[in-house]
Protein backbone atom coordinates (compact mmCIF):
# COMPACT_ATOMS: atom_id res chain seq x y z
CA UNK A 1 89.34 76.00 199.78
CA UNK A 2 87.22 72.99 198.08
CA UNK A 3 89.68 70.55 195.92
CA UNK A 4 87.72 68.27 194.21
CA UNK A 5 88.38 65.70 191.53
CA UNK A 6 88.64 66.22 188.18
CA UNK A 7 85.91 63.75 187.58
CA UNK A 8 83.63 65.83 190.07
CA UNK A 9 84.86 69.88 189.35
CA UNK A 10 82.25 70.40 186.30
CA UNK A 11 79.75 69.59 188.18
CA UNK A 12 80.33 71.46 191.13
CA UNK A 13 80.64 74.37 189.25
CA UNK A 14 77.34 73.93 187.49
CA UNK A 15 75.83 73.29 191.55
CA UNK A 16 77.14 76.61 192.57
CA UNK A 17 76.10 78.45 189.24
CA UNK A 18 72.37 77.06 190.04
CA UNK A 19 72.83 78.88 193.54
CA UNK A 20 74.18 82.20 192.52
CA UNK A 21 77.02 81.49 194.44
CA UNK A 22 80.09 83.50 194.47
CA UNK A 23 83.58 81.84 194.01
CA UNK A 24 86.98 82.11 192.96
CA UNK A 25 88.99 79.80 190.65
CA UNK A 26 92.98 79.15 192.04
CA UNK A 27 95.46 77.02 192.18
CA UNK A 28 97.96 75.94 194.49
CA UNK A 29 96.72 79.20 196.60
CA UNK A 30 100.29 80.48 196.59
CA UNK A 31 99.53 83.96 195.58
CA UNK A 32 95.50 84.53 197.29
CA UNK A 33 96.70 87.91 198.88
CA UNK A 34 98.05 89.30 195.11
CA UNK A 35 95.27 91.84 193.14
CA UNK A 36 92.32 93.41 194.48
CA UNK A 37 90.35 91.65 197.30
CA UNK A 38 87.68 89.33 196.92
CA UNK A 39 84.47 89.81 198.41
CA UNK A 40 82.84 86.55 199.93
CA UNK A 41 79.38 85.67 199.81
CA UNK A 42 76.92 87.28 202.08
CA UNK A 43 77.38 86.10 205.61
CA UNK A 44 80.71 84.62 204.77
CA UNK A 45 84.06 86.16 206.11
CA UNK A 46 86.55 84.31 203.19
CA UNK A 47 85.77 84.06 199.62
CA UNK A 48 85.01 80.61 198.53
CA UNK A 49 87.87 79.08 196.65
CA UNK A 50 87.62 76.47 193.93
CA UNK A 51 91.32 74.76 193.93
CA UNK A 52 92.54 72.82 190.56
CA UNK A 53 95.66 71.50 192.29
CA UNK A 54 94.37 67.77 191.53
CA UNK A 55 94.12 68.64 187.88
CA UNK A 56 97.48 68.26 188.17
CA UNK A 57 98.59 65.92 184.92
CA UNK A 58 101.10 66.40 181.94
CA UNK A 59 98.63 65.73 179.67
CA UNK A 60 101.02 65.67 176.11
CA UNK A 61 104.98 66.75 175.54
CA UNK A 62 105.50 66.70 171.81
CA UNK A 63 109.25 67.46 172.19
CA UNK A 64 109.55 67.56 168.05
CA UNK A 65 107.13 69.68 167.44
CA UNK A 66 108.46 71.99 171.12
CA UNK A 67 105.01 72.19 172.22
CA UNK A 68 103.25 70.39 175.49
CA UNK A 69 99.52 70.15 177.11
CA UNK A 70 99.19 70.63 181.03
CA UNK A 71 96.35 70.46 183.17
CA UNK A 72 96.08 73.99 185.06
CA UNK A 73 96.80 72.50 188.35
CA UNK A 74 100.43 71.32 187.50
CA UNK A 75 103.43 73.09 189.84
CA UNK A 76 105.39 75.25 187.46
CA UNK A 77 108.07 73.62 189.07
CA UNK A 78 107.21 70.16 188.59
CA UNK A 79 106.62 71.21 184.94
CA UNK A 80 110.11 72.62 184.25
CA UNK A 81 111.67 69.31 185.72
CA UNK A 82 109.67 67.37 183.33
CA UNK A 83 110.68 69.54 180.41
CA UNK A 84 114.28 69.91 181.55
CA UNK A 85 114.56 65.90 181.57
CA UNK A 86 113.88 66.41 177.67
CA UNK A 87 116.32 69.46 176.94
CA UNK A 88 113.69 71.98 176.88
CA UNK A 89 111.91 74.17 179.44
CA UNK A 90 109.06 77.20 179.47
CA UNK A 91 111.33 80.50 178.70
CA UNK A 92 109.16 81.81 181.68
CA UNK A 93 110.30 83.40 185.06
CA UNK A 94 109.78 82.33 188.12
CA UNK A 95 107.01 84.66 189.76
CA UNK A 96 108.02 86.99 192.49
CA UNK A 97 108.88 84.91 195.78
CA UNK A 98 109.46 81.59 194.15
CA UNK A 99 112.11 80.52 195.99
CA UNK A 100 115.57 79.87 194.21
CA UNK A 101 114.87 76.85 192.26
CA UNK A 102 111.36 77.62 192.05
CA UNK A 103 109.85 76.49 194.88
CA UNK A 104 106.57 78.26 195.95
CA UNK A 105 106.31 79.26 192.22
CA UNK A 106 102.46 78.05 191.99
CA UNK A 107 100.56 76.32 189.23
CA UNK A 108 100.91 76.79 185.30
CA UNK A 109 97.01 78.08 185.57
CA UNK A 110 97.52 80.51 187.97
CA UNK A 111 100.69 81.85 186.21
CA UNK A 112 98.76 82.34 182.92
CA UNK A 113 95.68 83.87 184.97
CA UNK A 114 97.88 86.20 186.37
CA UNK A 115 99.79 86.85 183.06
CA UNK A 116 102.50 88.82 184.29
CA UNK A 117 105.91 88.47 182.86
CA UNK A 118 109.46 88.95 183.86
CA UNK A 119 113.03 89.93 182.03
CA UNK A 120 113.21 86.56 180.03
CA UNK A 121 109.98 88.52 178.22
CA UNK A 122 112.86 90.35 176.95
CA UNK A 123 113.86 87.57 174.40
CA UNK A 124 110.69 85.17 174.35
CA UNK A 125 108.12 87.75 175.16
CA UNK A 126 105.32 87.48 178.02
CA UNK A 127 103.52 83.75 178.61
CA UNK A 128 100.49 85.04 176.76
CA UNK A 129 102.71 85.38 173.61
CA UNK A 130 103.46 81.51 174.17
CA UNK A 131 99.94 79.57 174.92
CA UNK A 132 98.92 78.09 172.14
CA UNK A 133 95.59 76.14 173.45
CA UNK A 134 93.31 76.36 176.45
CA UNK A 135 90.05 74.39 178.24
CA UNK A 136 88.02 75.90 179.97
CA UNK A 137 84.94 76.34 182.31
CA UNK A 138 82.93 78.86 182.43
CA UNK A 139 80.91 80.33 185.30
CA UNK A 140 77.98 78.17 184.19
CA UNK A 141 79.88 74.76 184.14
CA UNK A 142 79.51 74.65 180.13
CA UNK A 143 83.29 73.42 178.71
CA UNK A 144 85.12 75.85 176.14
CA UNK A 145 88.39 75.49 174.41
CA UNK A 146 90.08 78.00 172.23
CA UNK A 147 93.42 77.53 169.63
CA UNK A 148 94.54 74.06 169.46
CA UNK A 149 98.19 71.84 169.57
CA UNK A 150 99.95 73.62 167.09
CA UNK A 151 102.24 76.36 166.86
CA UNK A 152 100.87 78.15 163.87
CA UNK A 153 96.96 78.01 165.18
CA UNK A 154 95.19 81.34 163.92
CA UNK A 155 92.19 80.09 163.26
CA UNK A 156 88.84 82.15 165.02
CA UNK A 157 88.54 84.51 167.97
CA UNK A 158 91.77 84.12 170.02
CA UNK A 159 89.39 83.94 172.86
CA UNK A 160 93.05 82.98 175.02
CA UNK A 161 93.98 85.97 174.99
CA UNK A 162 90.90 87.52 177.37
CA UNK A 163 91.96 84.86 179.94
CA UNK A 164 95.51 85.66 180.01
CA UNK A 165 95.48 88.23 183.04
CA UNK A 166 91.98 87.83 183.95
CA UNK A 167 93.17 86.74 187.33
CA UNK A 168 90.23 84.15 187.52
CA UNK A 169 87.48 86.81 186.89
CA UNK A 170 86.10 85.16 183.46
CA UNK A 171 85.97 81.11 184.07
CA UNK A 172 88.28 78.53 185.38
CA UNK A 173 91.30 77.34 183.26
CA UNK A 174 91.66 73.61 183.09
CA UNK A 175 94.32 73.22 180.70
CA UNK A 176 96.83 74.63 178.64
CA UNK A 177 99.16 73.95 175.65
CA UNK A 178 102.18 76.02 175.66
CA UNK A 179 104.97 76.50 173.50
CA UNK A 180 108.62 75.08 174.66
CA UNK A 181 112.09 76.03 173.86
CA UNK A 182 115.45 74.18 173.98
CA UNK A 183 117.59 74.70 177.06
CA UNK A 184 120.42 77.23 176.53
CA UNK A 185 123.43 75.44 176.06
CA UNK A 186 125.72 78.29 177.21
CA UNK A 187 124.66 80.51 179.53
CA UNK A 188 126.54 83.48 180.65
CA UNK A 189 126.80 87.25 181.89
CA UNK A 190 127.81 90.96 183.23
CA UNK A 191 126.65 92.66 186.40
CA UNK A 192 126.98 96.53 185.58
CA UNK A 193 127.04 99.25 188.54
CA UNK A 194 127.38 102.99 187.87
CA UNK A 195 125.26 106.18 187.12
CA UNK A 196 121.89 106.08 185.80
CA UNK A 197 122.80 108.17 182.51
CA UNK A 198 125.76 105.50 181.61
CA UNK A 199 123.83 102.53 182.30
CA UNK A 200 121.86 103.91 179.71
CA UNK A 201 124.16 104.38 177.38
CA UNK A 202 124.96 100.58 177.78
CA UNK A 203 121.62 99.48 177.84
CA UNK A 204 121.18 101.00 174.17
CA UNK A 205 124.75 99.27 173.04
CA UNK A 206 122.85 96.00 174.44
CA UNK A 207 120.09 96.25 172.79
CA UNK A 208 121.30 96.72 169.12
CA UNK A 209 124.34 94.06 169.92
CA UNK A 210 124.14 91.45 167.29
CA UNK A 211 123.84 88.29 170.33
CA UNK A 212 120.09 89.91 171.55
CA UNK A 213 120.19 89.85 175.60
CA UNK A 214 118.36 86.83 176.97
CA UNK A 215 117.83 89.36 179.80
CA UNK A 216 118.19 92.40 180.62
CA UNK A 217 117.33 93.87 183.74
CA UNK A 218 117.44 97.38 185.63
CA UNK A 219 118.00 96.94 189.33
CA UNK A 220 117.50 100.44 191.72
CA UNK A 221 120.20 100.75 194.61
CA UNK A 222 118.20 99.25 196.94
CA UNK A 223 118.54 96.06 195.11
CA UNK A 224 121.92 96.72 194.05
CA UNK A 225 123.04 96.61 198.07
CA UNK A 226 125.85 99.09 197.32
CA UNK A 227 124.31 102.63 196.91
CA UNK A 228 124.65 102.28 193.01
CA UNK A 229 122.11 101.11 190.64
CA UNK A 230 122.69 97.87 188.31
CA UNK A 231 122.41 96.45 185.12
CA UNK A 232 121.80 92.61 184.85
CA UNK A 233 122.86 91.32 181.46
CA UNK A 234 122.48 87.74 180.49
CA UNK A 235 123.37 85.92 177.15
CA UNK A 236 122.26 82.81 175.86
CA UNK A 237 123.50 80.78 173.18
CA UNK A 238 125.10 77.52 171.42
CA UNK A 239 128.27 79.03 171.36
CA UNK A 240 130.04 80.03 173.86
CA UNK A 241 132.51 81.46 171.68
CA UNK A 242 129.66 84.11 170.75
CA UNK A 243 129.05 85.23 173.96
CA UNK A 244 132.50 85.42 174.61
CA UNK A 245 133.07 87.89 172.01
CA UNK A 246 130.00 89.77 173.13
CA UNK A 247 131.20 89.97 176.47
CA UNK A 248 134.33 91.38 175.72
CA UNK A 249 133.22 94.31 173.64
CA UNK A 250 130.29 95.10 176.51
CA UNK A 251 132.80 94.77 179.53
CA UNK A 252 134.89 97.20 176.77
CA UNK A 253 132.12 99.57 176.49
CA UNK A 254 131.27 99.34 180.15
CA UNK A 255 134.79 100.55 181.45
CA UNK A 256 134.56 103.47 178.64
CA UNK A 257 131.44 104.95 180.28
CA UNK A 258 133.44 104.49 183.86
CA UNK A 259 131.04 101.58 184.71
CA UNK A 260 132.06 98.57 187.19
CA UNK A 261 132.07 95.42 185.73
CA UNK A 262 131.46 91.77 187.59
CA UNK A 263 131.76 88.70 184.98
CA UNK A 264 128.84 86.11 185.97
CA UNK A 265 129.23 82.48 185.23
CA UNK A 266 126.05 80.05 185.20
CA UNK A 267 125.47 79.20 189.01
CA UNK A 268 126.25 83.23 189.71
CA UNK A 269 124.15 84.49 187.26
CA UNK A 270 120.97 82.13 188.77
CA UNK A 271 121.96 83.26 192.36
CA UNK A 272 121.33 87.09 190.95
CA UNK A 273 118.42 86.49 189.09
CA UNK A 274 117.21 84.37 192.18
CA UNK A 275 118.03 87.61 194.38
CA UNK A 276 116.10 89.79 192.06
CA UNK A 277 112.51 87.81 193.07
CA UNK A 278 113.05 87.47 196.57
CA UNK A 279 112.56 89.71 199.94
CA UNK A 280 110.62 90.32 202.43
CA UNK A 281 107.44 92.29 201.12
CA UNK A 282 104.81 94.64 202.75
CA UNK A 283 104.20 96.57 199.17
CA UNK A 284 104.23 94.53 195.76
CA UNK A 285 104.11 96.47 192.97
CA UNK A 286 103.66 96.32 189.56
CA UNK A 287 105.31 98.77 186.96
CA UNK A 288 105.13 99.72 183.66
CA UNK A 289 107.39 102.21 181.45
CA UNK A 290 108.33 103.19 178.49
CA UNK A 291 111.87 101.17 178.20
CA UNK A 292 113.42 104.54 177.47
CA UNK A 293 112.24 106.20 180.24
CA UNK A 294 112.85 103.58 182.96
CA UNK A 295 115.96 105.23 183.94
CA UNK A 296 114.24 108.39 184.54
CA UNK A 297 111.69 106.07 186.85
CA UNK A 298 114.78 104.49 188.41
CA UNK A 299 116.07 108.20 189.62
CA UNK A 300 112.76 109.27 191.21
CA UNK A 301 113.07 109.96 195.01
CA UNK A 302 109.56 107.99 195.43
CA UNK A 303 111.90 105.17 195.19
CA UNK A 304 114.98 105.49 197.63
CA UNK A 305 115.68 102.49 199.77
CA UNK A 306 112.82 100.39 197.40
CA UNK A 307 113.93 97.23 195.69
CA UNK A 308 112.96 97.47 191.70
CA UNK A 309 113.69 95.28 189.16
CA UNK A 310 112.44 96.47 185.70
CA UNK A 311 112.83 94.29 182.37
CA UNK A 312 115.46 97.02 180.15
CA UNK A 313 114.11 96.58 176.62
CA UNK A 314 110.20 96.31 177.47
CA UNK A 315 109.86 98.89 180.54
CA UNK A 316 108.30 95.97 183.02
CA UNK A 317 108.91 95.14 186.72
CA UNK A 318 108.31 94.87 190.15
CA UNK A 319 109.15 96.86 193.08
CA UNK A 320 108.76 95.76 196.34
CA UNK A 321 109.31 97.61 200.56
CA UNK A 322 108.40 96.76 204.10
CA UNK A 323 105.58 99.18 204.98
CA UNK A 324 107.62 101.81 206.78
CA UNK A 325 110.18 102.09 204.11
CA UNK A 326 107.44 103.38 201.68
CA UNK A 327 104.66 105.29 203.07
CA UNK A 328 101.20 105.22 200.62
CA UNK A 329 101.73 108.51 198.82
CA UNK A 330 104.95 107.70 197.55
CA UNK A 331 102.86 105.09 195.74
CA UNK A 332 100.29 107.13 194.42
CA UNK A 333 103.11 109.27 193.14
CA UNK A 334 104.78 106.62 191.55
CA UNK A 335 101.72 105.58 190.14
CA UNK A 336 100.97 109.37 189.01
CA UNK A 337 104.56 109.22 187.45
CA UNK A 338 104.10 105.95 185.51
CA UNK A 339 101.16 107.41 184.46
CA UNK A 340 102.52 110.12 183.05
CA UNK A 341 104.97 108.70 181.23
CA UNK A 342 102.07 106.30 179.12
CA UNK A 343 102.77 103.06 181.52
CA UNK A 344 101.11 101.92 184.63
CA UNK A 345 101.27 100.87 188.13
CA UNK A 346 99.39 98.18 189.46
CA UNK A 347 99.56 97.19 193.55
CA UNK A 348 99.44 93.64 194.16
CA UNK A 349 99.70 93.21 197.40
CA UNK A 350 100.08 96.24 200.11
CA UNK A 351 99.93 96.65 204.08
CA UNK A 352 96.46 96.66 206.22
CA UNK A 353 95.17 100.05 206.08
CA UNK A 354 91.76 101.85 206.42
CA UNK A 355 92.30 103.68 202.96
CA UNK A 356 93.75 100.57 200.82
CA UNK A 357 94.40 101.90 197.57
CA UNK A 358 92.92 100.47 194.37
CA UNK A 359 95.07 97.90 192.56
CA UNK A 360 94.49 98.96 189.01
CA UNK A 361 93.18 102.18 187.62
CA UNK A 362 90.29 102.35 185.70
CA UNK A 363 91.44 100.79 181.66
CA UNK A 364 89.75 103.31 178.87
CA UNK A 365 88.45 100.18 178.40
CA UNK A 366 86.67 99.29 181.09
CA UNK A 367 82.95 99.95 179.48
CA UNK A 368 84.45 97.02 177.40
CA UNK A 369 85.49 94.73 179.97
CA UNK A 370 82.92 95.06 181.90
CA UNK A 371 80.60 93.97 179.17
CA UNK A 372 82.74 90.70 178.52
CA UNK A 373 82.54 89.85 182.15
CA UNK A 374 78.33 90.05 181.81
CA UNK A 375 79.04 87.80 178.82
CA UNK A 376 81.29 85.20 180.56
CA UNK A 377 79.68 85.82 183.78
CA UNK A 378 76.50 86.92 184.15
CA UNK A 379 75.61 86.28 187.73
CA UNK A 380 78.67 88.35 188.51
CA UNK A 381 80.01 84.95 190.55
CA UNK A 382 83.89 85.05 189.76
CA UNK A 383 86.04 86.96 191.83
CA UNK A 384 83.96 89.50 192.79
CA UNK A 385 85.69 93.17 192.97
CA UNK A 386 88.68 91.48 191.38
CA UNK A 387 88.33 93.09 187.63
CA UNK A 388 91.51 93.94 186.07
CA UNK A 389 90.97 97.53 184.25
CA UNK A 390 87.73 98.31 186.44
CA UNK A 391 88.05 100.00 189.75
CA UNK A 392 86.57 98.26 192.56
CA UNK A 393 83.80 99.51 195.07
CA UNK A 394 84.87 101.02 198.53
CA UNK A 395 88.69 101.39 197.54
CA UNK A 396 89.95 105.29 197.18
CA UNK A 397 90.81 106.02 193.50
């Protein structure tokens, strides 16, 4: 991994662009072994990394206008500490294995290059619904930027938008301008265990409730730890009167539909959602439903004794097992069944194996983003075999 200096990054990407080099843009290198492999250069074992951890600045924190500029390299956790000190913070999760105050959580960069999002998308939808601005490099060394400072910035192609999830495969994100939020001054919630077809019943209730869940979140057994699927509810607001009152008539409804009910206060309700994006992982997967059919997903045998967490109202999660609780065509069925349903599955991260299986299926796209990464890239330098929406060579589809 090379970690220059600001001052000296530009033009070490312009060096390697004169030598057809391949590289990869990261950050902190936190989450390398996520996505589809990279492919090093010829006569190279390792992929060569280009690191932005010493772009690593607060650039601008305009807490009026609830907006602030970061270079890419900044800890996520670093950045939340800065913006809690003000009152406000990213309405972002924590990536999966952060640690329980965020630890481990990477950069800002690598969270928007990754662009997945968690149960707070619920509420304040995914982090590509909140970047306002971004700089860039791309593949050449020539500097780009795209929006601006503002929240209401419309203005021209919303080139951001191509780089949100483009897991480092179109240029190298040097900064960012993101949109903030005030930090909830009340904070509370329920922890729901019961059948599948009653959970869903409440999940419904939830989600036309006047107080809108800050989260909501389906947890499988395995997560659970006591044989019974879960609900996580959370509620956010400035009065703590409201979510008192919306407490009581979900803990109401709850007990109708024969559902246990466990009353979370602040520091519990962080322990759970901490719980929900740790463990010890052989298989990291990605999934997307249809909200209304995640309970459906949820019952599937593919996954007994797999920990799943899936955001309620949008149909997005993660699912995670040790290699010998979830053999490889349990996957491809659970893939086949997401599938199915009009969602996805994508494999982050899975055990050594002489069939790997791909990490995203090929997008009805992918004529389409292919042709962007000729534009962005034409040497075919970044990340190579690590297209999201293509399938990549000498992987079984």
């Amino acid at each position: 991994m090379i970690c220059p200096e600001p001052s000296e990054l530009q033009e070490l990407v312009q060096q390697l662009h004169r030598q057809a080099l391949p590289w990869l843009p990261t950050g902190s290198g936190s989450r390398l072994y996520w996505g589809a492999p990279v492919q090093p250069c010829s006569g190279e074992s390792e992929p060569r990394l280009i690191s932005t951890s010493r772009l690593n600045r607060l650039v601008e924190h305009c807490a009026g206008d609830f907006t602030v500029t970061v270079q890419a390299g900044m800890p996520l956790q670093t950045l939340q500490q800065e913006l809690g000190a003000a009152g406000q913070w990213l309405a972002i999760d924590w990536p999966w294995g952060s640690g329980p105050s965020g630890e481990q959580s990477g950069t800002v960069g690598g969270l928007l290059a990754r662009g997945l999002a968690g149960g707070l998308r619920q509420r304040y939808m995914g982090v590509r619904d909140q970047l306002i601005g971004l700089s860039l490099l791309r593949a050449d060394g020539t500097a780009a930027k795209a929006g601006g400072k503002v929240v209401k910035n419309v203005a021209g192609y919303d080139l951001m938008r191509l780089f949100c999830g483009s897991w480092g495969s179109l240029g190298l994100i040097t900064e960012l301008t993101l949109r903030t939020y005030p930090l909830p001054r009340h904070r509370r919630g329920l922890l729901l265990r019961g059948s599948l077809s009653a959970l869903e019943q409440l999940r419904r209730l939830c989600l036309q409730a006047p107080l809108m869940p800050q989260r909501l979140d389906w947890w499988s057994a395995a997560l659970g730890g006591n044989g019974q699927p879960c609900l996580l509810l959370a509620l956010a607001s400035v009065s703590s009167a409201a979510i008192a009152d919306q407490l009581e008539q979900h803990s109401q409804a709850a007990a109708t539909l024969g559902l246990e009910v466990e009353a979370l206060d602040p520091d519990r309700l962080l322990e759970l959602e901490s719980h929900s994006r740790q463990g010890s992982s052989d298989w990291l997967l990605q999934l997307g439903v249809k909200p209304a059919q995640a309970a459906d997903l949820l019952a599937d045998p593919a996954l007994d004794g797999v920990a799943c967490c899936l955001a309620a109202g949008v149909g997005l999660g993660v699912a995670w097992a040790e290699a010998g609780a979830l053999p490889a065509y349990r996957v491809e069925h659970l893939r086949q069944r997401c599938t199915s349903q009009g969602g996805q599955l994508s494999v982050l991260h899975q055990p050594p194996s002489s069939s790997p299986l791909h990490c995203w299926e090929a997008s009805p796209a992918s004529r389409i983003i292919e042709a962007l990464k000729r534009e962005f890239d034409p040497l075919q330098q970044l990340g190579r075999g690590r297209l999201p929406g293509v399938l990549q060579a000498g992987v079984n589809a």
